[in-house]
PDB file of N, CA and C in Angstrom:
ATOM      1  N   UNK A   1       9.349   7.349  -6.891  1.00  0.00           N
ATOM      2  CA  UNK A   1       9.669   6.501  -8.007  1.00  0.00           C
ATOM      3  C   UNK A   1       9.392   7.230  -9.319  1.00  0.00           C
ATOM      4  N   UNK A   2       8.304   8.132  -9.115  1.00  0.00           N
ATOM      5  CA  UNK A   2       8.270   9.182 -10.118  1.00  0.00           C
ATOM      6  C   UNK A   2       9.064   9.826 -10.905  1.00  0.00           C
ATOM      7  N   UNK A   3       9.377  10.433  -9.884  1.00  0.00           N
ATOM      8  CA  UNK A   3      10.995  11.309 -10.144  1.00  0.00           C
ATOM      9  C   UNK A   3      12.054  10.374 -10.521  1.00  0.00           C
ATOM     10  N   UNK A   4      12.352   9.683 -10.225  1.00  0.00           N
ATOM     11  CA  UNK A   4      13.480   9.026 -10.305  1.00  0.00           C
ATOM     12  C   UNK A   4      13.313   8.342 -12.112  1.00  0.00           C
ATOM     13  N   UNK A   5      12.265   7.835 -12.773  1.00  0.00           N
ATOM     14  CA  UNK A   5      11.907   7.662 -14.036  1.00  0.00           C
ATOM     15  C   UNK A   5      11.281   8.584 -15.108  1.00  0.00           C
ATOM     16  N   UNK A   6      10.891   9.971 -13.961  1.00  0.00           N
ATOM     17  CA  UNK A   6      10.615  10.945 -15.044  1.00  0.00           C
ATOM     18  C   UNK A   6       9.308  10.743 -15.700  1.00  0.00           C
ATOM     19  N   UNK A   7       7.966  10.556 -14.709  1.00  0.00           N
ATOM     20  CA  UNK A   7       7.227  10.176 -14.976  1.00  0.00           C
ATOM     21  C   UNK A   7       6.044  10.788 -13.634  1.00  0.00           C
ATOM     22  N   UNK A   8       4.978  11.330 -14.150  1.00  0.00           N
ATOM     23  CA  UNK A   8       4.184  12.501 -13.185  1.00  0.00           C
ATOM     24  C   UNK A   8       3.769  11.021 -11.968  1.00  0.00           C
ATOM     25  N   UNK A   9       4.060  11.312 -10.692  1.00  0.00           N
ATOM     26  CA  UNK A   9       3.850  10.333  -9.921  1.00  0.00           C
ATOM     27  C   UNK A   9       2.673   9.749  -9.697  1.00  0.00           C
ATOM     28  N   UNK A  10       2.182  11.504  -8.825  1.00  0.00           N
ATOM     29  CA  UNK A  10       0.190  10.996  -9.387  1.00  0.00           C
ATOM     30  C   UNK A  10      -0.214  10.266 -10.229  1.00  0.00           C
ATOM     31  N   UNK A  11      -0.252   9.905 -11.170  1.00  0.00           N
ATOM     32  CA  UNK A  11      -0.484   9.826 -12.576  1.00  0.00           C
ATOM     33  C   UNK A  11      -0.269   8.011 -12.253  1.00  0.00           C
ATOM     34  N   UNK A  12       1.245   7.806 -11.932  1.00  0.00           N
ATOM     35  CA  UNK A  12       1.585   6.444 -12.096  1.00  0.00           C
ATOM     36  C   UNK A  12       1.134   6.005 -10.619  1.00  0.00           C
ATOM     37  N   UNK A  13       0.379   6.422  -9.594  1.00  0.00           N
ATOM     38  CA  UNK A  13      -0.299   6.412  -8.817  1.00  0.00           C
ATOM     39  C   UNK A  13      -1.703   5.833  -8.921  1.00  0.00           C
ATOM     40  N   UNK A  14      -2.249   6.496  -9.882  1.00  0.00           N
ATOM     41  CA  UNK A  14      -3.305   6.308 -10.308  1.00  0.00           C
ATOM     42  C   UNK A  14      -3.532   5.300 -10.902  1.00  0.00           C
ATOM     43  N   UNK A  15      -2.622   5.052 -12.262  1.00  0.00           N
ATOM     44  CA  UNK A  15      -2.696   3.986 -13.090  1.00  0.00           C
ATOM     45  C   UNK A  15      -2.537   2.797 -12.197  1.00  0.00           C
ATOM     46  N   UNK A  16      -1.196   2.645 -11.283  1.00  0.00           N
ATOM     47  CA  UNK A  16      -1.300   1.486 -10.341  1.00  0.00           C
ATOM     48  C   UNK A  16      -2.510   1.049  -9.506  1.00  0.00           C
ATOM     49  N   UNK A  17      -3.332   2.133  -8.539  1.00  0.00           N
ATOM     50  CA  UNK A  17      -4.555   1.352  -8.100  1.00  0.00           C
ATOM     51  C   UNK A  17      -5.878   1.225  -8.837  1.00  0.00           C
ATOM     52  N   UNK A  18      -6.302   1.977  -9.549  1.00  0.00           N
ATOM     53  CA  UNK A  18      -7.344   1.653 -10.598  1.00  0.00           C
ATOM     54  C   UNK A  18      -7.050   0.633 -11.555  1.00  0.00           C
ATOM     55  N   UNK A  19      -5.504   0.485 -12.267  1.00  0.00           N
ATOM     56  CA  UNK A  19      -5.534  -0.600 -13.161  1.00  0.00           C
ATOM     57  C   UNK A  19      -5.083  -2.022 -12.854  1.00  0.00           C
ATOM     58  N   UNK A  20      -3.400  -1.372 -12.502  1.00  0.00           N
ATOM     59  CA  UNK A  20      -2.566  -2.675 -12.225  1.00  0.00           C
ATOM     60  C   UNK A  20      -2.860  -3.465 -11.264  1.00  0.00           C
ATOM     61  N   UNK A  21      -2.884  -3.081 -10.092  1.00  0.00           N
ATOM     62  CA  UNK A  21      -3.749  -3.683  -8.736  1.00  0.00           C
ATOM     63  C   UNK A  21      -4.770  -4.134  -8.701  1.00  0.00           C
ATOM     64  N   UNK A  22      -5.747  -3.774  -9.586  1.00  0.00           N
ATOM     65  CA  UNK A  22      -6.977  -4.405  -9.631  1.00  0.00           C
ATOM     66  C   UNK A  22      -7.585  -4.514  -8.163  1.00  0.00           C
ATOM     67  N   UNK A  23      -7.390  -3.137  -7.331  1.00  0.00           N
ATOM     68  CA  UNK A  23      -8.025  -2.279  -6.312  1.00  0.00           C
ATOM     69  C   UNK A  23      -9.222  -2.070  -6.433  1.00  0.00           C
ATOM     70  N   UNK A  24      -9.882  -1.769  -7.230  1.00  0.00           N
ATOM     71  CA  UNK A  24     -11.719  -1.507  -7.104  1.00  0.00           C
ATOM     72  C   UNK A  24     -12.296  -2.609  -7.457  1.00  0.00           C
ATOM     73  N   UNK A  25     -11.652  -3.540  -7.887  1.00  0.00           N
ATOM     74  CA  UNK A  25     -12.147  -5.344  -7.874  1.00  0.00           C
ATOM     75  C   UNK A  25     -12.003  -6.551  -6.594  1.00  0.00           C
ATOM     76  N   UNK A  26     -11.330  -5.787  -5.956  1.00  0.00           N
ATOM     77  CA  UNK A  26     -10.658  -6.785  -4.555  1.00  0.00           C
ATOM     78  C   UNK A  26     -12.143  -6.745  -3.693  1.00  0.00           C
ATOM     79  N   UNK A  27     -11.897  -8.276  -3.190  1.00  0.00           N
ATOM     80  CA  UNK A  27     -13.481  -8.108  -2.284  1.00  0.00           C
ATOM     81  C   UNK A  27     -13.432  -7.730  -1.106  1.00  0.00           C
ATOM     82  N   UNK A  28     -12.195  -7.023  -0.443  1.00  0.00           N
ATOM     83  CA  UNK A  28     -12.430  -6.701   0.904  1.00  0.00           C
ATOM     84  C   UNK A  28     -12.872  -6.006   0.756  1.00  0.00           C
ATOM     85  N   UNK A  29     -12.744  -5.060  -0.675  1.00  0.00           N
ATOM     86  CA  UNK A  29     -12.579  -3.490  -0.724  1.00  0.00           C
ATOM     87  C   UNK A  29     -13.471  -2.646   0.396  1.00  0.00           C
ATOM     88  N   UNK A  30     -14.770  -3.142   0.894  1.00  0.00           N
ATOM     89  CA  UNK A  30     -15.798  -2.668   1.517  1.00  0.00           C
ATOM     90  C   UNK A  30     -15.160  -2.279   2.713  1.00  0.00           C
ATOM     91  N   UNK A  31     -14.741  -2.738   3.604  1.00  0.00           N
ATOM     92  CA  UNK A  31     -14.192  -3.389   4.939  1.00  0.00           C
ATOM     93  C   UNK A  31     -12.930  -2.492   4.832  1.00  0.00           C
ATOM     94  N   UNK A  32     -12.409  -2.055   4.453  1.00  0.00           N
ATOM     95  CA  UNK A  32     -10.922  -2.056   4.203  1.00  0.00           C
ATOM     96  C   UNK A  32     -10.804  -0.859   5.035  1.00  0.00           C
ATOM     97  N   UNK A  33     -11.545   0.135   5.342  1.00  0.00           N
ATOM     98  CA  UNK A  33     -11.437   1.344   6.254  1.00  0.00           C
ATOM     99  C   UNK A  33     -11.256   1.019   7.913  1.00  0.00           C
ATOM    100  N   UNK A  34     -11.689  -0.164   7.758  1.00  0.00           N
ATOM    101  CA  UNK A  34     -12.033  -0.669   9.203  1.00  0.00           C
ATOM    102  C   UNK A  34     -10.477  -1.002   9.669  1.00  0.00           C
ATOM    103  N   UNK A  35      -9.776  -1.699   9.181  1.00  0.00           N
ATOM    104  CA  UNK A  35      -8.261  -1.867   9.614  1.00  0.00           C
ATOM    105  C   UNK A  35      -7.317  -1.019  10.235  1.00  0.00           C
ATOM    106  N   UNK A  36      -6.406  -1.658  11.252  1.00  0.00           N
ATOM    107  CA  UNK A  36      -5.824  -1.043  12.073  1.00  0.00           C
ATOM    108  C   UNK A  36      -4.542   0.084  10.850  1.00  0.00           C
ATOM    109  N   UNK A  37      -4.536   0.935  11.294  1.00  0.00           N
ATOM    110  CA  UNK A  37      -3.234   2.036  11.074  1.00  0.00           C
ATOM    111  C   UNK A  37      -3.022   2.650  11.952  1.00  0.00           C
ATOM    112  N   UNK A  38      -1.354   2.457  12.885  1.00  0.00           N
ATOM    113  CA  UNK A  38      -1.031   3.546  13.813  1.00  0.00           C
ATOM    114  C   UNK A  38      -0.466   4.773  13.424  1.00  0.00           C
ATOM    115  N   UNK A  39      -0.476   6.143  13.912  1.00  0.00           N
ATOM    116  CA  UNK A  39       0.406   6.965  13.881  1.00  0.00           C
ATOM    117  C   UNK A  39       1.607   6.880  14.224  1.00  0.00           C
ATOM    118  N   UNK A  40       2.585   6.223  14.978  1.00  0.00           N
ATOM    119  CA  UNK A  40       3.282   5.793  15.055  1.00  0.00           C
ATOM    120  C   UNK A  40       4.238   5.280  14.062  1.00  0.00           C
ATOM    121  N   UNK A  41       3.394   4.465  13.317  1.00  0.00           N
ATOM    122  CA  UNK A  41       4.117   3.890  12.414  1.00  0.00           C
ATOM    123  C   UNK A  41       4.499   4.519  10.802  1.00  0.00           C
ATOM    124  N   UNK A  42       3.765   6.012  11.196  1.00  0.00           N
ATOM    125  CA  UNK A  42       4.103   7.077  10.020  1.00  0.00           C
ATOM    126  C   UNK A  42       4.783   8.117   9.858  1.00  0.00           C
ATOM    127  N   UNK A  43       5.751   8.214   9.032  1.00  0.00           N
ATOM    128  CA  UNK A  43       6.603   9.237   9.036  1.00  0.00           C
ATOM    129  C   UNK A  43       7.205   9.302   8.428  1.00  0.00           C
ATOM    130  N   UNK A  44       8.374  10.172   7.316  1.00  0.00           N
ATOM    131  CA  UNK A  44       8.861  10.358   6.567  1.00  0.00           C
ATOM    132  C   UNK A  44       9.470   9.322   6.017  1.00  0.00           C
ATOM    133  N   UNK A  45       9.769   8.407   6.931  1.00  0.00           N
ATOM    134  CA  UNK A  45      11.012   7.398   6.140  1.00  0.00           C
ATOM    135  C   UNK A  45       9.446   5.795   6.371  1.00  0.00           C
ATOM    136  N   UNK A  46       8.692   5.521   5.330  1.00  0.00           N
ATOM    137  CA  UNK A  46       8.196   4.276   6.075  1.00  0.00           C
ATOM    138  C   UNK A  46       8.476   3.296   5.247  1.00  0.00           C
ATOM    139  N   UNK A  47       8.640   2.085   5.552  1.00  0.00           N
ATOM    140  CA  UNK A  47       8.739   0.643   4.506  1.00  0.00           C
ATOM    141  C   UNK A  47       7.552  -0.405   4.477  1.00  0.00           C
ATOM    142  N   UNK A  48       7.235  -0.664   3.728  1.00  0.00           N
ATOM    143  CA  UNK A  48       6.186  -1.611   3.553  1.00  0.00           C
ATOM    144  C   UNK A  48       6.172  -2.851   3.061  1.00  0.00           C
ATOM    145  N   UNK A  49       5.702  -3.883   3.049  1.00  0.00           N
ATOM    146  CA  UNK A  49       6.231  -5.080   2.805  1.00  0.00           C
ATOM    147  C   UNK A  49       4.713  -5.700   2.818  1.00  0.00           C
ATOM    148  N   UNK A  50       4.356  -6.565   2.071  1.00  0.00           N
ATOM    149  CA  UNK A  50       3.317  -7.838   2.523  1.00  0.00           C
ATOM    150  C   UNK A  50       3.851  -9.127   2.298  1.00  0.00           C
ATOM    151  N   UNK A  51       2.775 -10.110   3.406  1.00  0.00           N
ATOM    152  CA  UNK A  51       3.534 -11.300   3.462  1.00  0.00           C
ATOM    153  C   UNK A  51       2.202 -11.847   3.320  1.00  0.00           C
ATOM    154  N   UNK A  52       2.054 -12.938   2.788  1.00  0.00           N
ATOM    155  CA  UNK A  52       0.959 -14.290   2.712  1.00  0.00           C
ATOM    156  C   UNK A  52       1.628 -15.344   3.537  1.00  0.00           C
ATOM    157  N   UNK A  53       0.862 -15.809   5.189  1.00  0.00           N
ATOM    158  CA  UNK A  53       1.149 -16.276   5.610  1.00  0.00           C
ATOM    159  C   UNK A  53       0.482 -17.725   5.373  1.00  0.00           C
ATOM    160  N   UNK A  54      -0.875 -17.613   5.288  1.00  0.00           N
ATOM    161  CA  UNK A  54      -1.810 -18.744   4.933  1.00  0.00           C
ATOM    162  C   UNK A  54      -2.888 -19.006   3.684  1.00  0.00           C
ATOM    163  N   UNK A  55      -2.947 -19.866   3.602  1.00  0.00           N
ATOM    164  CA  UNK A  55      -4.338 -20.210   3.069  1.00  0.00           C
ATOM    165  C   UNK A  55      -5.181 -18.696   1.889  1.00  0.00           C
ATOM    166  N   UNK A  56      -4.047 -17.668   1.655  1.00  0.00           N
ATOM    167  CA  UNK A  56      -3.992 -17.120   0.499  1.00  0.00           C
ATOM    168  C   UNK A  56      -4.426 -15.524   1.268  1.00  0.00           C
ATOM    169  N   UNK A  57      -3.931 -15.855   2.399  1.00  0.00           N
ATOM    170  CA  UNK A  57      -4.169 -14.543   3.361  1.00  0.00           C
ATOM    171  C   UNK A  57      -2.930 -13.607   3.022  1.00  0.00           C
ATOM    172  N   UNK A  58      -3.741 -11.873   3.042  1.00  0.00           N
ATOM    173  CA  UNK A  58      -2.089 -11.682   2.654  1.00  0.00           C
ATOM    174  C   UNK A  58      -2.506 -10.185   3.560  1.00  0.00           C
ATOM    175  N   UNK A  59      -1.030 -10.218   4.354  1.00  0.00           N
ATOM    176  CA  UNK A  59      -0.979  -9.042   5.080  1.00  0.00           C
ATOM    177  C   UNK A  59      -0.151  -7.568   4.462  1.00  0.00           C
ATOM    178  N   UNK A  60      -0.497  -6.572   4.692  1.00  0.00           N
ATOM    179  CA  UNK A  60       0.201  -5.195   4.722  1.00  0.00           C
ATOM    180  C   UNK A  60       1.194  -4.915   5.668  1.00  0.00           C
ATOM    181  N   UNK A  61       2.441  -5.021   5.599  1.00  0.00           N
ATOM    182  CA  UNK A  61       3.237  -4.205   6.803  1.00  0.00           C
ATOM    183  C   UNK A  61       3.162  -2.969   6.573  1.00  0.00           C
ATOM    184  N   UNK A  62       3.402  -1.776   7.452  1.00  0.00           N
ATOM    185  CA  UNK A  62       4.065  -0.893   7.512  1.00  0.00           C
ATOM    186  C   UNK A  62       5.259  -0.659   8.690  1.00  0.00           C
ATOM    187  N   UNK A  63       6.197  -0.147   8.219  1.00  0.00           N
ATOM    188  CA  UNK A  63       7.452   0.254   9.223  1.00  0.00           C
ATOM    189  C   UNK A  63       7.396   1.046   9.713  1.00  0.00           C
ATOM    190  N   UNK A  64       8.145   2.039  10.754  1.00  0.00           N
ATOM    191  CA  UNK A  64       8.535   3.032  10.906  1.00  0.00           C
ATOM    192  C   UNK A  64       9.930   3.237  10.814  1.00  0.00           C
ATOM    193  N   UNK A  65      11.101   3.941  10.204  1.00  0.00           N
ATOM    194  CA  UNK A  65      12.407   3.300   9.789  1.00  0.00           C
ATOM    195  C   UNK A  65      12.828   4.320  10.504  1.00  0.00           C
ATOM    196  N   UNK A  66      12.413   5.202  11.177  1.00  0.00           N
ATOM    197  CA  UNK A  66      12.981   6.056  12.053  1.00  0.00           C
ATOM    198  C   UNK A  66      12.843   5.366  13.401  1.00  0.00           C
ATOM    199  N   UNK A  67      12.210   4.834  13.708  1.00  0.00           N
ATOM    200  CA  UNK A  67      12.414   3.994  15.099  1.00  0.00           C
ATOM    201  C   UNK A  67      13.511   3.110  15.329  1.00  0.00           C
TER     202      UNK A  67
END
């Protein structure tokens, strides 16, 4: 998305989880290593999506778009 606006990615990387996200304020933050990630589901092409199914629960997808 970097590239595509011409804008150092890192950078707008950065600004997104330290500022916009409000990532080092979230209270799982502790816990958050503990969650499942397959290899499988990583690879050049991946899509991501979250959904809030309940009660203000909100999940992470990841895809694999080569599968």
């Amino acid at each position: 998305m970097g590239e595509l606006y011409g804008v150092d990615g890192e950078l707008l990387e950065r600004q997104y989880r330290n500022h916009l996200s409000d990532y080092l304020h979230w209270e799982q933050l502790p816990h958050a290593e503990d969650w499942m990630l397959y290899e499988k589901n990583i690879s050049a092409y991946v899509g991501i999506d979250e959904v809030a199914l309940s009660r203000g629960e909100l999940y992470t997808i990841l895809i694999n778009k080569e599968r």
